[in-house]
Protein backbone atom coordinates (compact mmCIF):
# COMPACT_ATOMS: atom_id res chain seq x y z
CA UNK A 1 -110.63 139.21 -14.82
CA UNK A 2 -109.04 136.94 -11.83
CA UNK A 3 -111.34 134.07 -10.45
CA UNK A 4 -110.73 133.24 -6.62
CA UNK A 5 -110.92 129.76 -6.12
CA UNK A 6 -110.51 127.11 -2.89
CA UNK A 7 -107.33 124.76 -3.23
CA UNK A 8 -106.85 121.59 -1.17
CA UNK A 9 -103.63 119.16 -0.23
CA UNK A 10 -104.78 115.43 0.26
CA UNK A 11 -101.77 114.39 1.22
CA UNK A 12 -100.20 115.26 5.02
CA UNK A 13 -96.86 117.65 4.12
CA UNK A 14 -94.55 117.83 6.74
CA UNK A 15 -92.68 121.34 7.31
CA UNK A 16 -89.21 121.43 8.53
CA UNK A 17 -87.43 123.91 9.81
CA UNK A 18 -83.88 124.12 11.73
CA UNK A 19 -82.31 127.10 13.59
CA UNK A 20 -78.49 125.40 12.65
CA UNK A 21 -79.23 124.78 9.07
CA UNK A 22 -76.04 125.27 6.74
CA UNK A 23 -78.28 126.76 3.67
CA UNK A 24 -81.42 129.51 4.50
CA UNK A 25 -84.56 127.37 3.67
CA UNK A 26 -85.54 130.71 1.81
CA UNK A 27 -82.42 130.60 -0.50
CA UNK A 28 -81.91 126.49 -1.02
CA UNK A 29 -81.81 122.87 0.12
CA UNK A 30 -81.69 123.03 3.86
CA UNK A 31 -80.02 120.16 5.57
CA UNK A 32 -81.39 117.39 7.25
CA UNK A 33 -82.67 117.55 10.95
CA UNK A 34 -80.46 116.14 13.59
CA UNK A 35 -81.85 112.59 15.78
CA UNK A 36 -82.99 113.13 19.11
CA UNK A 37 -80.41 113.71 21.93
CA UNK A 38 -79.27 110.89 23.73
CA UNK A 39 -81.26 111.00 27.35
CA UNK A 40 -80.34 112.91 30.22
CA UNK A 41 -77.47 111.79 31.72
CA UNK A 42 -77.23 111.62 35.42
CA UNK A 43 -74.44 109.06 36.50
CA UNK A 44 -71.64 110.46 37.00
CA UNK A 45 -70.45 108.43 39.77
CA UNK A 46 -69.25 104.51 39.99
CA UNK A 47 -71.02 102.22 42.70
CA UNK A 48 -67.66 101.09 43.78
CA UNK A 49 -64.59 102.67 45.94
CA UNK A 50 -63.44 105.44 43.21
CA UNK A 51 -59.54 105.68 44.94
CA UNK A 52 -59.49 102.24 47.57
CA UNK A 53 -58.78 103.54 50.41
CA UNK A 54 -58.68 102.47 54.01
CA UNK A 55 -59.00 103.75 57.74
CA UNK A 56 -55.41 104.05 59.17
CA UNK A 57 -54.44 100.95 59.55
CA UNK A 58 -50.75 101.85 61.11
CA UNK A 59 -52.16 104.92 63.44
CA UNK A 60 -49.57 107.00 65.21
CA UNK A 61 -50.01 106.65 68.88
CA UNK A 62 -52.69 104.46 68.29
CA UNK A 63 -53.56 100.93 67.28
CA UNK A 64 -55.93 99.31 65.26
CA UNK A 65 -57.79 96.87 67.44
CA UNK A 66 -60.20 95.38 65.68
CA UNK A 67 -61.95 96.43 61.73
CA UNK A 68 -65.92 94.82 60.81
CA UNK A 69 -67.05 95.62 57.30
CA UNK A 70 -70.10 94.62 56.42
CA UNK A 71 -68.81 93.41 52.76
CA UNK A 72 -66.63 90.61 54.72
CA UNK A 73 -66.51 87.99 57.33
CA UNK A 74 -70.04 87.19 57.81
CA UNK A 75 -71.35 83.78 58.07
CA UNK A 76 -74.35 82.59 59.46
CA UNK A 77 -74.50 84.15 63.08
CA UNK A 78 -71.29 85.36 62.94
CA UNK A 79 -69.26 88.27 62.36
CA UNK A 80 -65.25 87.57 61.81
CA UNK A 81 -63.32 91.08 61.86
CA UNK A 82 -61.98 91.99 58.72
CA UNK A 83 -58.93 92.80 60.25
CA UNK A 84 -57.24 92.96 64.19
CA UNK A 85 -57.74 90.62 66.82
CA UNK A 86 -56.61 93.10 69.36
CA UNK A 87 -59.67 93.62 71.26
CA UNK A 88 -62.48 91.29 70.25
CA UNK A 89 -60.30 87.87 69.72
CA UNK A 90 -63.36 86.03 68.30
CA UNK A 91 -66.31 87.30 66.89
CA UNK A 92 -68.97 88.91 67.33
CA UNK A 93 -71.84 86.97 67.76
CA UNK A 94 -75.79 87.62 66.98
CA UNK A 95 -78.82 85.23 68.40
CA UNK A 96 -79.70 84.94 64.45
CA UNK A 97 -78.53 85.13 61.43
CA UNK A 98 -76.73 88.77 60.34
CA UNK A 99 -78.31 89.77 57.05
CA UNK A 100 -76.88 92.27 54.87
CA UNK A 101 -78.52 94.90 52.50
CA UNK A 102 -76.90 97.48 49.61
CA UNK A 103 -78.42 101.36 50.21
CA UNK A 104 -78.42 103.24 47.21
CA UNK A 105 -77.03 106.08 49.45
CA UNK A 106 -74.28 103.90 50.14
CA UNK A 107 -72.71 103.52 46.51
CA UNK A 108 -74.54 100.60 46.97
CA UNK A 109 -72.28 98.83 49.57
CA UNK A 110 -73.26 96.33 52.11
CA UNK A 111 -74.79 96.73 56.03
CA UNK A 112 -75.97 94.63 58.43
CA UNK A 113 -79.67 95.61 59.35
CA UNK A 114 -80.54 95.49 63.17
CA UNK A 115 -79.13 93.07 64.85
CA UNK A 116 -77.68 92.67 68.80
CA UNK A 117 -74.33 91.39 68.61
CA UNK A 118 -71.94 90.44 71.91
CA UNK A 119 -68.11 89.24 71.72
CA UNK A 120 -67.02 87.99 74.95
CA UNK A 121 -63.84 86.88 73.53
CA UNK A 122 -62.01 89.97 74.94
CA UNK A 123 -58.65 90.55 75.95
CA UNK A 124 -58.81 92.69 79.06
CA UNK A 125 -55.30 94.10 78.45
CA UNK A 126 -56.83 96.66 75.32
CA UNK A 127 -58.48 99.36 75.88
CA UNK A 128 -61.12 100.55 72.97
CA UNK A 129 -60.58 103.83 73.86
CA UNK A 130 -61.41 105.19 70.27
CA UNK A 131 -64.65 103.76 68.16
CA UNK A 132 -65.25 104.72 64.99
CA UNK A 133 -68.71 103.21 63.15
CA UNK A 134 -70.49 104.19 60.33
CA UNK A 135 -74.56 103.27 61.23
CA UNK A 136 -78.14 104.93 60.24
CA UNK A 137 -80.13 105.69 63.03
CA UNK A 138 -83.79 104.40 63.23
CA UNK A 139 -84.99 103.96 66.85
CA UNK A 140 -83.58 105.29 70.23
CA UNK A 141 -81.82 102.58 72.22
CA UNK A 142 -78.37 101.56 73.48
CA UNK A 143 -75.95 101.45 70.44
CA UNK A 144 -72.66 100.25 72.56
CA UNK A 145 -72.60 98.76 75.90
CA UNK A 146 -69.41 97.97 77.19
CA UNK A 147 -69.12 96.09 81.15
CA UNK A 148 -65.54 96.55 82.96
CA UNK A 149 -64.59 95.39 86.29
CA UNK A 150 -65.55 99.11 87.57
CA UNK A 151 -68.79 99.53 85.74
CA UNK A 152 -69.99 100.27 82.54
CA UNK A 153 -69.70 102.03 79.76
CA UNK A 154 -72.68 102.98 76.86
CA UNK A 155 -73.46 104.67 74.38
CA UNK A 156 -77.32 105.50 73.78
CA UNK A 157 -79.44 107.42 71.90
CA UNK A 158 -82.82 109.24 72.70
CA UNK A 159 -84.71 110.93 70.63
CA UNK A 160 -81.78 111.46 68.47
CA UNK A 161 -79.71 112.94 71.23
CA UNK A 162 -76.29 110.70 71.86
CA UNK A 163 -75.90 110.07 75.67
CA UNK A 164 -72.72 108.63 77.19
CA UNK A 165 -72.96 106.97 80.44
CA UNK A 166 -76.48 108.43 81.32
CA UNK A 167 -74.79 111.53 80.44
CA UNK A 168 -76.63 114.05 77.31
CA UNK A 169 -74.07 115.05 75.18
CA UNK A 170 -76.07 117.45 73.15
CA UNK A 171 -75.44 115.93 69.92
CA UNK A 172 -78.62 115.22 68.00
CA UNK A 173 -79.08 113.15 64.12
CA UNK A 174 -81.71 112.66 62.09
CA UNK A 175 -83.26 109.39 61.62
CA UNK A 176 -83.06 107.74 58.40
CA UNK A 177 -79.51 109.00 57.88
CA UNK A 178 -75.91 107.32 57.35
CA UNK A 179 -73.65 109.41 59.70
CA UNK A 180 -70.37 108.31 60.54
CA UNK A 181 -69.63 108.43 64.45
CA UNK A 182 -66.36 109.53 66.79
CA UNK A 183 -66.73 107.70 70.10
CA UNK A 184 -64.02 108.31 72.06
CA UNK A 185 -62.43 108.46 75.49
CA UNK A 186 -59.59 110.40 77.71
CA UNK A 187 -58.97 111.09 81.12
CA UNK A 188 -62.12 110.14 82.71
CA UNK A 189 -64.35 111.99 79.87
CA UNK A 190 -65.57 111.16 76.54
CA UNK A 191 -66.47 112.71 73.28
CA UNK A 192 -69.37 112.37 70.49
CA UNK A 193 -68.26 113.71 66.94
CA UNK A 194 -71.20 113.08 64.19
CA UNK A 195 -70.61 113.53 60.48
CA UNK A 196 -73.62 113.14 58.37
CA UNK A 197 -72.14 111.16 54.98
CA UNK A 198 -75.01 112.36 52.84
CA UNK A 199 -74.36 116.39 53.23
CA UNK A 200 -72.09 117.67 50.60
CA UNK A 201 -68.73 116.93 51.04
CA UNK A 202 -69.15 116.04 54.60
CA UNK A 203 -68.83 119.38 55.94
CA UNK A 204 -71.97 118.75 58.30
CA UNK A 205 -70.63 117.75 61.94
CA UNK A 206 -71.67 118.64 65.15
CA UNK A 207 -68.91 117.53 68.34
CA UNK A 208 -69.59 117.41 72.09
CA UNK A 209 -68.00 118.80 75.09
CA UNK A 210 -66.65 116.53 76.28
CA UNK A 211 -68.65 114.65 79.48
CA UNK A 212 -67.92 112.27 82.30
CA UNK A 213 -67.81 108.93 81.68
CA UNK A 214 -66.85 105.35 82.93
CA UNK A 215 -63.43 104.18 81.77
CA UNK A 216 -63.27 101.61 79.05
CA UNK A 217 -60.03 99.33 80.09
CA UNK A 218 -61.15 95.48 81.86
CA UNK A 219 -63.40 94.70 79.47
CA UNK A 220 -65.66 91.99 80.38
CA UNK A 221 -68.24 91.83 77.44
CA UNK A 222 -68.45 93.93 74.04
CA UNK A 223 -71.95 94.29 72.96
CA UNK A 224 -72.61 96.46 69.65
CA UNK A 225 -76.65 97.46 68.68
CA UNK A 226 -77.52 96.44 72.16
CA UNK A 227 -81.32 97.61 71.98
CA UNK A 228 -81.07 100.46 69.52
CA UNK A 229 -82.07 99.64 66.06
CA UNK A 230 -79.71 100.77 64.04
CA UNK A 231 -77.71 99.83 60.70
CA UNK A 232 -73.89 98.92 60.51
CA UNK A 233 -71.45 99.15 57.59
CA UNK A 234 -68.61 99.96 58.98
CA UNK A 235 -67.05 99.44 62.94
CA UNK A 236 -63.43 100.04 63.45
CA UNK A 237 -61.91 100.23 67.22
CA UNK A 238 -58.81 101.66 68.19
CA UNK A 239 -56.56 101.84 71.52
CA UNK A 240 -56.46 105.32 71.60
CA UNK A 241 -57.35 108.45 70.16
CA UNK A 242 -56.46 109.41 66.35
CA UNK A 243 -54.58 112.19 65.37
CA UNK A 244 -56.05 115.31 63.02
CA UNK A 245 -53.91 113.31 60.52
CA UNK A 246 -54.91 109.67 60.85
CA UNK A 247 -58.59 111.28 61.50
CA UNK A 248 -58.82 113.31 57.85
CA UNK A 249 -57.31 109.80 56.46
CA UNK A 250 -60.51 108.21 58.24
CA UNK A 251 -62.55 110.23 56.32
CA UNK A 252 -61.22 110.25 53.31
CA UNK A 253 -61.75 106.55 53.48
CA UNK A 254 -65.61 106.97 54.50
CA UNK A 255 -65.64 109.42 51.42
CA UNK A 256 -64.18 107.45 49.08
CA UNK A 257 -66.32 104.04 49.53
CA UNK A 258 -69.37 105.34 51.01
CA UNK A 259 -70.65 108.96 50.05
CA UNK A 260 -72.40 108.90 47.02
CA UNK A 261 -72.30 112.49 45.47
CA UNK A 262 -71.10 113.89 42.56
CA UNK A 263 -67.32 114.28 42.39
CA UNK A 264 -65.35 117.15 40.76
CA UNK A 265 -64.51 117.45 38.19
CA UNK A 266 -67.41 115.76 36.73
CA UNK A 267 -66.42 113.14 34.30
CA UNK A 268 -68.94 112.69 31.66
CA UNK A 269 -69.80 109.25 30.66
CA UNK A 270 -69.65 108.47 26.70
CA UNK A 271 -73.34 108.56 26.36
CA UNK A 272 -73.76 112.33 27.69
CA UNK A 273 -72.20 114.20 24.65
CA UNK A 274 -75.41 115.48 22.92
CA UNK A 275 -75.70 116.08 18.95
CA UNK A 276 -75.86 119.76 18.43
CA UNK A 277 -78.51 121.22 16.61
């Protein structure tokens, strides 16, 4: 005759079980489970320049006036160009000190926040008929005003719309983002050509037709963030227009240093192989 009885365990027993095991855990010893995986990895970019490069420096049919980075030649109220004395001979010159800041959408590299600068170290005989700048928008406001002995020429922005000499251009941004910025000028008219940096592979641009506007040669003054408030990084100015060649080698420069997305292929750091199961 079989008595039931109750059975107890006193002590805790851990159960194991693993779905990679070398032996069944019906049939043998099973192996030991595996330590945790490492943790996610999501780096898979460097906070510095990945290639080095640089805006055309040697453009053809163009010259490299002047080149502010925001990682060099600052000093107290001043603002020595990184490279050309071309256009603006001196400096450029704020009523404070220029502070810089890193943005994490940046790779981490340097801008100026707000800050009115004027140069009025000019030579007369260059024309800047070709600014490139790299800025985030915040609040509407002249971004370049530039007096000549025939008037004047500006670029504002209004509600996120780029004007050019009181003229709309059409071209509308988003405050809060990087974008890097065309500002050019032929034959009596002038152009607006906005690439945002943080859309994938900077394939987001809008361009203007182009509209009238004041020539730029007979400088007088150079004034950059005028009354907009705006960041800087980057502010290179050219005698004339670039070429579709010098102007993908512009980019590829903004690319390299500034946009920080993932590159492909992706390189996996060391720490982002997992243990397998």
């Amino acid at each position: 005759m079989n008595t039931q009885q109750t059975g107890s365990q006193s002590a805790p027993v851990n159960l194991y079980t693993s779905v990679a095991g070398n032996i069944d855990y019906r049939y043998g010893l099973d192996v030991p489970l595996v330590s945790a995986d490492s943790p996610a990895v999501t780096n898979f970019n460097d906070s510095s320049p990945i290639n080095g490069l640089t805006p055309p420096l040697t453009p053809s049919g163009s010259t490299l006036l002047n080149w502010f980075r925001a990682d060099t030649g600052i000093s107290g109220n001043l603002w020595t160009p990184k490279q050309g004395t071309g256009y603006i001979t001196g400096t450029l010159d704020a009523s404070g000190n220029i502070q810089t800041g890193t943005d994490p959408s940046l790779k981490n590299q340097l801008f100026t926040p707000t800050v009115t600068m004027i140069d009025n170290a000019i030579n007369a005989a260059a024309t800047p008929y070709d600014i490139w700048f790299l800025f985030k928008y915040l609040t509407d406001g002249i971004i370049i005003f530039i007096p000549t002995g025939s008037g004047t020429s500006t670029l504002s922005i209004s509600n996120g719309t780029f004007s050019i000499d009181g003229n709309s251009t059409g071209i509308t941004i988003t405050a809060g983002q990087w974008y890097i910025i065309d500002y050019s000028y032929a034959a009596g008219n002038a152009t607006i050509v906005a690439w945002n940096l943080q859309a994938d592979s900077l394939v987001s641009k809008n361009r203007t037709n182009a509209v009238a506007a004041n020539d730029r040669a007979n400088t007088t003054f150079f004034f950059w963030a005028d009354t907009a408030n705006c960041y800087t990084a980057d502010l290179i100015i050219y005698s004339q227009l670039l070429n579709t060649t010098d102007m993908q080698t512009m980019l590829n420069y903004f690319q390299d240093r500034y946009a920080n997305y993932f590159p492909l292929p992706l390189t996996f750091p060391t720490n982002s192989t997992p243990i397998h199961n």
